[in-house]
PDB file of N, CA and C in Angstrom:
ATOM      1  N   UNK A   1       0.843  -1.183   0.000  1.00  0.00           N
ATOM      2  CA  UNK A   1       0.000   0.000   0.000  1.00  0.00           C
ATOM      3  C   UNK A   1       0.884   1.240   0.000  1.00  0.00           C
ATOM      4  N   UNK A   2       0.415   2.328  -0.927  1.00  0.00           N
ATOM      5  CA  UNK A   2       1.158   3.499  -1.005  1.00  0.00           C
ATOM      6  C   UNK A   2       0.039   4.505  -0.541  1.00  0.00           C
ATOM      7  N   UNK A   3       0.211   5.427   0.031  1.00  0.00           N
ATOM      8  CA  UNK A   3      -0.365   7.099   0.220  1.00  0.00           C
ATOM      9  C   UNK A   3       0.135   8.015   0.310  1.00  0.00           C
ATOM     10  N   UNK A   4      -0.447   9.291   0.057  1.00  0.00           N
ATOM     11  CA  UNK A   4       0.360  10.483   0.030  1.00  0.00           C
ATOM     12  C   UNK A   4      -1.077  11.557   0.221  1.00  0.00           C
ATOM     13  N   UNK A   5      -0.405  12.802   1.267  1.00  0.00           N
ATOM     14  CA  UNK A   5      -0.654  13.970   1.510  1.00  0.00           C
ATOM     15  C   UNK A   5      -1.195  14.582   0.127  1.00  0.00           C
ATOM     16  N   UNK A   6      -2.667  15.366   0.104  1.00  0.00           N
ATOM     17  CA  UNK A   6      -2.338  16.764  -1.046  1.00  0.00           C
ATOM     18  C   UNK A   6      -3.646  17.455  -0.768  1.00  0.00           C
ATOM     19  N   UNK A   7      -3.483  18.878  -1.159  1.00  0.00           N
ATOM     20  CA  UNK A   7      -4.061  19.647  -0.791  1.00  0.00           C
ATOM     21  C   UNK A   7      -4.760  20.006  -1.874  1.00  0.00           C
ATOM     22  N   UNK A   8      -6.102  20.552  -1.691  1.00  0.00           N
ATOM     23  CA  UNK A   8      -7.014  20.379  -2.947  1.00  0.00           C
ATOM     24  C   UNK A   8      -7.160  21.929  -3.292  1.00  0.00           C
ATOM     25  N   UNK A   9      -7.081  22.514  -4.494  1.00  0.00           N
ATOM     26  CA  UNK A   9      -7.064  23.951  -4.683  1.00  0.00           C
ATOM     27  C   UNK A   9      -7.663  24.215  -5.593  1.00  0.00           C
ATOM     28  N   UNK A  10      -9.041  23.628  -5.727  1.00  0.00           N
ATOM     29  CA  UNK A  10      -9.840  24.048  -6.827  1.00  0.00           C
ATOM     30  C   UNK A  10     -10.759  24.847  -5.912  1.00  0.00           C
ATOM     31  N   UNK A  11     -11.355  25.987  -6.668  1.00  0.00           N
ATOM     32  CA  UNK A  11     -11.848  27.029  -5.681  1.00  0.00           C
ATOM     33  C   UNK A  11     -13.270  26.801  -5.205  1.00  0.00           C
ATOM     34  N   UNK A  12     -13.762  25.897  -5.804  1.00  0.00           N
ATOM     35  CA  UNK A  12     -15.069  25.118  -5.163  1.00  0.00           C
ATOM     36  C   UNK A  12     -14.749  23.647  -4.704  1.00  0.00           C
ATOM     37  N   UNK A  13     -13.670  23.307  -5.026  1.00  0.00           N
ATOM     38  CA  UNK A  13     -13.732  21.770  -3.629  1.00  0.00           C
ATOM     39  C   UNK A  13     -13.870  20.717  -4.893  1.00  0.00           C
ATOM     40  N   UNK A  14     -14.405  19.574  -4.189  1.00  0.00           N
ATOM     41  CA  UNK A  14     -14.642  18.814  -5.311  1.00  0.00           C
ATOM     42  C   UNK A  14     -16.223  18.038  -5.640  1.00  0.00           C
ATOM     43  N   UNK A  15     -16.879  19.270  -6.334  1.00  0.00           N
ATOM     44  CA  UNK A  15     -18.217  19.312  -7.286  1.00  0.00           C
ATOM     45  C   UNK A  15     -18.519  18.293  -7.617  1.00  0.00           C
ATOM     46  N   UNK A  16     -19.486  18.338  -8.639  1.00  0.00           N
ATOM     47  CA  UNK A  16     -19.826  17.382  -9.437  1.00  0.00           C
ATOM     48  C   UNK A  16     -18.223  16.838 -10.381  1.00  0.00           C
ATOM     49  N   UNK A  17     -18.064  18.343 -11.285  1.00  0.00           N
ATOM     50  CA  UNK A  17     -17.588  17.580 -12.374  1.00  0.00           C
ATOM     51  C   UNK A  17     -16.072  17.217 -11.967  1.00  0.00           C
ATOM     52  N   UNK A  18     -15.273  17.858 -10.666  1.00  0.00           N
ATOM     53  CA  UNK A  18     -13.940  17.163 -10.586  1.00  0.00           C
ATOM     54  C   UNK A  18     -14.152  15.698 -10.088  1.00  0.00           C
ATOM     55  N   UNK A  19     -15.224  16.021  -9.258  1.00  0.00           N
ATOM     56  CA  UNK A  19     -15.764  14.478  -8.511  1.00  0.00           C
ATOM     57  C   UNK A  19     -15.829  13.263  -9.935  1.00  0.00           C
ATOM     58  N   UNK A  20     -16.476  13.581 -10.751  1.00  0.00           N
ATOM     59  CA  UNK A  20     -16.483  12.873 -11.574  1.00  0.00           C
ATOM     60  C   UNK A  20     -15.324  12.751 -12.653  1.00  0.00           C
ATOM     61  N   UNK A  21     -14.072  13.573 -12.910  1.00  0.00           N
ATOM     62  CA  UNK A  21     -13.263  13.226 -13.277  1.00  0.00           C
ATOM     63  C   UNK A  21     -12.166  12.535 -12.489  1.00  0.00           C
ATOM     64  N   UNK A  22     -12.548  12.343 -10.762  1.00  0.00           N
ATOM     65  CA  UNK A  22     -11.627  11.906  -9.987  1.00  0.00           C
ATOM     66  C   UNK A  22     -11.669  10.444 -10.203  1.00  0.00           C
ATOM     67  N   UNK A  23     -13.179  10.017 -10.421  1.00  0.00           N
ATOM     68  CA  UNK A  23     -13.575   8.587 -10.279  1.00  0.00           C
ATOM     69  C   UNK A  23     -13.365   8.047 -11.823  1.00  0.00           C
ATOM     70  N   UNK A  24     -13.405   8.745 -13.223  1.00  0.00           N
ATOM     71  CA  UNK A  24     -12.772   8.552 -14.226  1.00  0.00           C
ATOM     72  C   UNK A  24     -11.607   8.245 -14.337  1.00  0.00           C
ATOM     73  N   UNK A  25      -9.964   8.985 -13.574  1.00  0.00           N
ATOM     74  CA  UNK A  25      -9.235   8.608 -13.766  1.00  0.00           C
ATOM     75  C   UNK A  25      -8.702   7.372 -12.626  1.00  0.00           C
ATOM     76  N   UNK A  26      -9.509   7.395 -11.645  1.00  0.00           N
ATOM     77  CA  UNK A  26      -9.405   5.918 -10.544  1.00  0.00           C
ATOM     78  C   UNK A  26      -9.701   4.866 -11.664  1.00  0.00           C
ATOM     79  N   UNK A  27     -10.740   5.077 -12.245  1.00  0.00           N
ATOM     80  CA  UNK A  27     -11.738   3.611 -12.821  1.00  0.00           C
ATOM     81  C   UNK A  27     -10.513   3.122 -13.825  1.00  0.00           C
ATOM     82  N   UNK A  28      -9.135   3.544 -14.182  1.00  0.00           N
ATOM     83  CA  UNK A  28      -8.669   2.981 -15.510  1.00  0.00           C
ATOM     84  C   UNK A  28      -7.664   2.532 -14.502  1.00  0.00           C
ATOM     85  N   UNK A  29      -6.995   2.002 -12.917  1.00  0.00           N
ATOM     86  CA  UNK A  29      -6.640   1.502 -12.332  1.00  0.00           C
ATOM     87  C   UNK A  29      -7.073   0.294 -11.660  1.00  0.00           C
ATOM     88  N   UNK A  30      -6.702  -0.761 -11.440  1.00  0.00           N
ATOM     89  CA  UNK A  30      -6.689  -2.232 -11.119  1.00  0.00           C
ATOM     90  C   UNK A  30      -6.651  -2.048  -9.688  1.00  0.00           C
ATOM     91  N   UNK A  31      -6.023  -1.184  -8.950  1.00  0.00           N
ATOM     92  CA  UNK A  31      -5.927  -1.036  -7.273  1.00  0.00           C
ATOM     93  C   UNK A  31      -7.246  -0.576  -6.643  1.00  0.00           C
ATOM     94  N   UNK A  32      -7.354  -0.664  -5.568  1.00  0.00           N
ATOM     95  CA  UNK A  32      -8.203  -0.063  -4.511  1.00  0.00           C
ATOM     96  C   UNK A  32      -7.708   1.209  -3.900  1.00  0.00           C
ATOM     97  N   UNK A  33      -8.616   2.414  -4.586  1.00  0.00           N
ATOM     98  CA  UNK A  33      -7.939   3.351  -4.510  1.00  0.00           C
ATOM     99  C   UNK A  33      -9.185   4.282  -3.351  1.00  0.00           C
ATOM    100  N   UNK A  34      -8.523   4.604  -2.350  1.00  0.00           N
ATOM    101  CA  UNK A  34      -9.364   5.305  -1.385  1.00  0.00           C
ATOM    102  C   UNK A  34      -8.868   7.016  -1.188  1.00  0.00           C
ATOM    103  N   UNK A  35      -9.625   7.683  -0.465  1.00  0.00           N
ATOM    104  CA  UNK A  35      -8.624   8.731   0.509  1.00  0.00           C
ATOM    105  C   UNK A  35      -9.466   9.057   1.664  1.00  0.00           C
ATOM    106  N   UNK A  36      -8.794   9.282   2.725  1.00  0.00           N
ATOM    107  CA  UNK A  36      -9.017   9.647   3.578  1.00  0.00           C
ATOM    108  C   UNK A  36      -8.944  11.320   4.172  1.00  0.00           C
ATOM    109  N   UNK A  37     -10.435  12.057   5.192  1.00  0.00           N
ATOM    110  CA  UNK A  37     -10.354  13.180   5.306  1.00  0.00           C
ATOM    111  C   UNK A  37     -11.446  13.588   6.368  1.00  0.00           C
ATOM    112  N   UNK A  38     -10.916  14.138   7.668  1.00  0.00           N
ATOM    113  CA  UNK A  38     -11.513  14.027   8.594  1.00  0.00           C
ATOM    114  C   UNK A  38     -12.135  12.525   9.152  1.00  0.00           C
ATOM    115  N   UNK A  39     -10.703  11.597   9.367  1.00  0.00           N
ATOM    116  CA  UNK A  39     -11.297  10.530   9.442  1.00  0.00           C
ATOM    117  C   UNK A  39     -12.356   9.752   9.033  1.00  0.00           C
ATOM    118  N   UNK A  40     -12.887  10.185   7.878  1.00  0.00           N
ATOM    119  CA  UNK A  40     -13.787   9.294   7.045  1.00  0.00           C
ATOM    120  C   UNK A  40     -13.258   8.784   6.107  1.00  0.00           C
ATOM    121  N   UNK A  41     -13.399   7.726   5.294  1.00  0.00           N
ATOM    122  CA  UNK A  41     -12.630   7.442   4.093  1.00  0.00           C
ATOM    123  C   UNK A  41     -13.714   7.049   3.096  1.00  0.00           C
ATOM    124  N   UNK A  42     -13.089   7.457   1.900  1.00  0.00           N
ATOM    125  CA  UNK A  42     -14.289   7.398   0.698  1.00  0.00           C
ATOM    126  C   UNK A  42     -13.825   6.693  -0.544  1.00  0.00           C
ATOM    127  N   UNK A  43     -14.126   5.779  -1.311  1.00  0.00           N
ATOM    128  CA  UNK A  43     -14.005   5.033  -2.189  1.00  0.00           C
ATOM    129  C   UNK A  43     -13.892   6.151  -3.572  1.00  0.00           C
ATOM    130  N   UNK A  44     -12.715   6.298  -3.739  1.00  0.00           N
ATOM    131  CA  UNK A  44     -12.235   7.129  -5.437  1.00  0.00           C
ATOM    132  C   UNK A  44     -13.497   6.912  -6.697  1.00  0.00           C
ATOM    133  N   UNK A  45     -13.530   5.500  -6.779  1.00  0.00           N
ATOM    134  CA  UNK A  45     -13.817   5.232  -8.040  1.00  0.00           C
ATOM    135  C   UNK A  45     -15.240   4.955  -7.733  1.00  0.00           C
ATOM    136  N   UNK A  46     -15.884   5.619  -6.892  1.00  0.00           N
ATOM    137  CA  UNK A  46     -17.889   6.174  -6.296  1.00  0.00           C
ATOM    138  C   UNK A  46     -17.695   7.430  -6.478  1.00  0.00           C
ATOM    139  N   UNK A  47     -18.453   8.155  -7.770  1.00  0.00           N
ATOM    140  CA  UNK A  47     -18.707   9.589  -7.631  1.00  0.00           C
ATOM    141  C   UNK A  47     -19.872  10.175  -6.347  1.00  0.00           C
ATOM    142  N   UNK A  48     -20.535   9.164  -6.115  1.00  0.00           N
ATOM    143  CA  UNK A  48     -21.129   9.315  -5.092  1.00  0.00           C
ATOM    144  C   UNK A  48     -20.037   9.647  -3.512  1.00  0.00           C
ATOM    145  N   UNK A  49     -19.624   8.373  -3.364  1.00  0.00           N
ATOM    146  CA  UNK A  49     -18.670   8.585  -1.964  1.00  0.00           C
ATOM    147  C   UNK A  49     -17.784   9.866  -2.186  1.00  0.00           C
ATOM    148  N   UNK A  50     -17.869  10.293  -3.045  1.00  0.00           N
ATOM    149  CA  UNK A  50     -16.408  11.753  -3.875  1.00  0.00           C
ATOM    150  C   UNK A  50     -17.437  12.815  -2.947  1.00  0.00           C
ATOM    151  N   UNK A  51     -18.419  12.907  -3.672  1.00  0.00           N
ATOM    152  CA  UNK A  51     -19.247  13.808  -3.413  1.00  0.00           C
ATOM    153  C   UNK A  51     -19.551  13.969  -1.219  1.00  0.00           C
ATOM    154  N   UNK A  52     -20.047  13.026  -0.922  1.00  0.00           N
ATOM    155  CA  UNK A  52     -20.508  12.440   0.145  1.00  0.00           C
ATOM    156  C   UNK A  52     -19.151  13.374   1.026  1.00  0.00           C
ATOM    157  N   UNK A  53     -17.861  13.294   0.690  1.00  0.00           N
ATOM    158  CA  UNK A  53     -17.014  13.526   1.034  1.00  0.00           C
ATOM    159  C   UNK A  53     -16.950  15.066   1.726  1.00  0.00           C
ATOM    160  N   UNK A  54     -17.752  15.879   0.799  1.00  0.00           N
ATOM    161  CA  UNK A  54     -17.849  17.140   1.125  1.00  0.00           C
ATOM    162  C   UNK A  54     -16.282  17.679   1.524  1.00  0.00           C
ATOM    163  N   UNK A  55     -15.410  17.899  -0.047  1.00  0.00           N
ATOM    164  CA  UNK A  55     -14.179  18.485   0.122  1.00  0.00           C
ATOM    165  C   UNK A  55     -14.460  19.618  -0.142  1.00  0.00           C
ATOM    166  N   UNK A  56     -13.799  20.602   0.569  1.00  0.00           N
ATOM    167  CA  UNK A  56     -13.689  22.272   0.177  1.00  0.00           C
ATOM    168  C   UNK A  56     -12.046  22.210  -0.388  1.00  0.00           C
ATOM    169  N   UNK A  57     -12.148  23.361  -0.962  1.00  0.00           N
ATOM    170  CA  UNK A  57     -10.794  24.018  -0.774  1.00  0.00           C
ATOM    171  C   UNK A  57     -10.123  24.240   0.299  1.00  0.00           C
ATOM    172  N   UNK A  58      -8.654  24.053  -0.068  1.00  0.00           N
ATOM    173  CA  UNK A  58      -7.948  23.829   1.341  1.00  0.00           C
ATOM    174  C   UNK A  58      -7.718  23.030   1.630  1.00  0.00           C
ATOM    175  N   UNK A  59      -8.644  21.609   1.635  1.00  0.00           N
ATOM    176  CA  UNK A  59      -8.880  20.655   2.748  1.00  0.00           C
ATOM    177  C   UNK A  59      -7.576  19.797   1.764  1.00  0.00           C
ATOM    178  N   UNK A  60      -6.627  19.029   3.134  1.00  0.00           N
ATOM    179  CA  UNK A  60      -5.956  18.112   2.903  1.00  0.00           C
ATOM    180  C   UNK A  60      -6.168  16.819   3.045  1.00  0.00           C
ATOM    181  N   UNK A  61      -6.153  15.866   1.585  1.00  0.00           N
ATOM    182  CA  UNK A  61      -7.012  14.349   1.685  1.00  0.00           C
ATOM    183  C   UNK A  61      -5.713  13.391   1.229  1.00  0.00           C
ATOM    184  N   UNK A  62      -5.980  12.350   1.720  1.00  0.00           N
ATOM    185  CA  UNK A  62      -4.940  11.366   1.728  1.00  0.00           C
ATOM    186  C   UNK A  62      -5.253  10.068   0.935  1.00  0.00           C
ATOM    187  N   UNK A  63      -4.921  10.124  -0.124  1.00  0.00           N
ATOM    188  CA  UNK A  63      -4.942   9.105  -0.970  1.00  0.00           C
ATOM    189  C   UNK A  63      -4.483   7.602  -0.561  1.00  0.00           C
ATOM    190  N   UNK A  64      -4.857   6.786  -0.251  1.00  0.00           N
ATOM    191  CA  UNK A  64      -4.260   5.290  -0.384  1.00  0.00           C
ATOM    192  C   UNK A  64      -4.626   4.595  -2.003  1.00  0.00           C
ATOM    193  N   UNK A  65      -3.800   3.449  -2.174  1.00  0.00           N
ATOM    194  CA  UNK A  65      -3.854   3.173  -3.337  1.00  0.00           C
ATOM    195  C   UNK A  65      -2.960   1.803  -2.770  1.00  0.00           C
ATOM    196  N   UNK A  66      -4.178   0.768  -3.072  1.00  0.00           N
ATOM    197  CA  UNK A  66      -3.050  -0.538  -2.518  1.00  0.00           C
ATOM    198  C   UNK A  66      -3.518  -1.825  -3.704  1.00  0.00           C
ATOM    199  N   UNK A  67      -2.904  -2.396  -4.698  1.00  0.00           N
ATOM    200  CA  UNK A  67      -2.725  -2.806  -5.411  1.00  0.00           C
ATOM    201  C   UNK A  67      -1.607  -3.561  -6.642  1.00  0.00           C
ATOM    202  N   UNK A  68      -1.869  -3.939  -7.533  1.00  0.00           N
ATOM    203  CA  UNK A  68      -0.463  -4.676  -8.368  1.00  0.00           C
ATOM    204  C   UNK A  68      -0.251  -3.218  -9.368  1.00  0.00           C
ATOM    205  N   UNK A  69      -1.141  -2.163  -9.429  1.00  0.00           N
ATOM    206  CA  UNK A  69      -0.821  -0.554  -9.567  1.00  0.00           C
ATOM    207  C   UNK A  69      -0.508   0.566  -8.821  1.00  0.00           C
ATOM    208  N   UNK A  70      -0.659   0.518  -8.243  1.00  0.00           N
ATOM    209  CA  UNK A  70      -0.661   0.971  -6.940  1.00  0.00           C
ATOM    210  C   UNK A  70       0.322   2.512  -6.993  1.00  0.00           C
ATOM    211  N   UNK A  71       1.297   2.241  -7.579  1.00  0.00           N
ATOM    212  CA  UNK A  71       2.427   3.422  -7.751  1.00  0.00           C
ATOM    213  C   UNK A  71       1.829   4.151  -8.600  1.00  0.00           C
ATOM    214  N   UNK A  72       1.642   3.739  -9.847  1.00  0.00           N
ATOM    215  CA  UNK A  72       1.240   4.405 -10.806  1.00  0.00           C
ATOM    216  C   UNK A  72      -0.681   4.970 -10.557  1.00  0.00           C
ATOM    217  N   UNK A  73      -0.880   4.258  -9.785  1.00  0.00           N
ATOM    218  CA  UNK A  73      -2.478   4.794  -9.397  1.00  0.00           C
ATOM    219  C   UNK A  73      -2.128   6.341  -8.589  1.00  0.00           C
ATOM    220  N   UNK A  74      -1.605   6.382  -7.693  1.00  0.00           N
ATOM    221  CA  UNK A  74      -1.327   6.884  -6.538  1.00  0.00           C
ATOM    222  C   UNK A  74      -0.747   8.147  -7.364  1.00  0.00           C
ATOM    223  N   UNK A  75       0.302   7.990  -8.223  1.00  0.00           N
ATOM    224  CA  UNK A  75       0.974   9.145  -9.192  1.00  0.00           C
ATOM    225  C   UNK A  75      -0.244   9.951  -9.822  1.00  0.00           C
ATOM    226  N   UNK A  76      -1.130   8.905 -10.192  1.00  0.00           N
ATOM    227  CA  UNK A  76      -1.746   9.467 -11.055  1.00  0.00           C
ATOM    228  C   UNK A  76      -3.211  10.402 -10.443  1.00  0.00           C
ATOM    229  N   UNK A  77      -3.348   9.974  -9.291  1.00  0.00           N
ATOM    230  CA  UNK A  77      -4.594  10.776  -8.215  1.00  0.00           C
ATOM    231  C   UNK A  77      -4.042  11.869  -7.769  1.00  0.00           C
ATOM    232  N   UNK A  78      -2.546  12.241  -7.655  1.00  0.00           N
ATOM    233  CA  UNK A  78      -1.888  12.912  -7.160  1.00  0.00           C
ATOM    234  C   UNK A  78      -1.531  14.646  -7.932  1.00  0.00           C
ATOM    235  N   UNK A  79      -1.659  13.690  -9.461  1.00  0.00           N
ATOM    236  CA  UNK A  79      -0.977  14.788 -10.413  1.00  0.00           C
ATOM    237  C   UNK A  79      -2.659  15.304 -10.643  1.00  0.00           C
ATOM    238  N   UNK A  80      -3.059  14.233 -10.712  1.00  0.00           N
ATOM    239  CA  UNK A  80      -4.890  14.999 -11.275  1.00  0.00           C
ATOM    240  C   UNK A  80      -5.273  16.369  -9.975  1.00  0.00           C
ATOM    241  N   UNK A  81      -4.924  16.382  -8.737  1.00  0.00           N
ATOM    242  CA  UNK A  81      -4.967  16.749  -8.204  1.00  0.00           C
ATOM    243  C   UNK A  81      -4.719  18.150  -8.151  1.00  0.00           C
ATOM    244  N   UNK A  82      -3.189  17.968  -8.205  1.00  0.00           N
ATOM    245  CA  UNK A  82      -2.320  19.342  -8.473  1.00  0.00           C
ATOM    246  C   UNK A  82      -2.783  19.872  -9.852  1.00  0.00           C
ATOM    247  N   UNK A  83      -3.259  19.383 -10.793  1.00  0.00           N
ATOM    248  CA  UNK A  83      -3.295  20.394 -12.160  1.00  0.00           C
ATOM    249  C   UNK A  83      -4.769  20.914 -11.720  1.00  0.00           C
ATOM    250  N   UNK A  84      -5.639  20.548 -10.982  1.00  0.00           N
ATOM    251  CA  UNK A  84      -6.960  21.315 -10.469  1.00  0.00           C
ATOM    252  C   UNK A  84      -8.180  20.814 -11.092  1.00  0.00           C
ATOM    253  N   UNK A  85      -7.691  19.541 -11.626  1.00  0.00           N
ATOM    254  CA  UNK A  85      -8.609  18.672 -12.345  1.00  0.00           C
ATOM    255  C   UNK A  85      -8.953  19.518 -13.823  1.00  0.00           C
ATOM    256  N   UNK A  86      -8.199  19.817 -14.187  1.00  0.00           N
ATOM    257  CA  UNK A  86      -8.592  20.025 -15.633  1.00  0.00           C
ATOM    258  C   UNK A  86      -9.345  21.827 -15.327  1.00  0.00           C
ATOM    259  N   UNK A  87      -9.552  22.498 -14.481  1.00  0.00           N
ATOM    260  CA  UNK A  87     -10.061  23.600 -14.271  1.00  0.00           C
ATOM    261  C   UNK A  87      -9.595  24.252 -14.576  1.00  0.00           C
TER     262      UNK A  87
END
């Protein structure tokens, strides 16, 4: 299992449509890809649980990613992250 720290800086959090590009780029990974935030943890690849999540801006969420992808999952939730989801 891999995780990593990141801070979310899209200026509305994560909406509908990053929510749904979060669980787009989970769904083309083989791992079990979660994150954790305020001690709840929410299933990546559920635009529902994304949502449920109620991320703002600011808020720091912690990706796990435990799988035979796992590195490359984890890279890849990470970078989607930092570019602001396509915003």
């Amino acid at each position: 299992m891999v995780s990593q720290e990141v801070l979310i800086k899209n200026p509305t959090g994560l909406h509908l449509r990053p929510a749904g590009e979060l669980c787009k780029e989970a769904m083309l990974f083989k791992s079990k890809i979660t994150f954790e935030h305020n001690n709840s943890i929410s299933n990546a690849k559920s635009v529902l649980s994304v949502l449920g999540a109620c991320i703002k801006c600011g808020d720091v969420i912690t990706f796990k990613c435990e799988g035979e992808d796992e590195i490359e999952a984890l890279e890849a939730m990470i970078k989607l992250v930092e570019n602001g989801f396509g915003e």
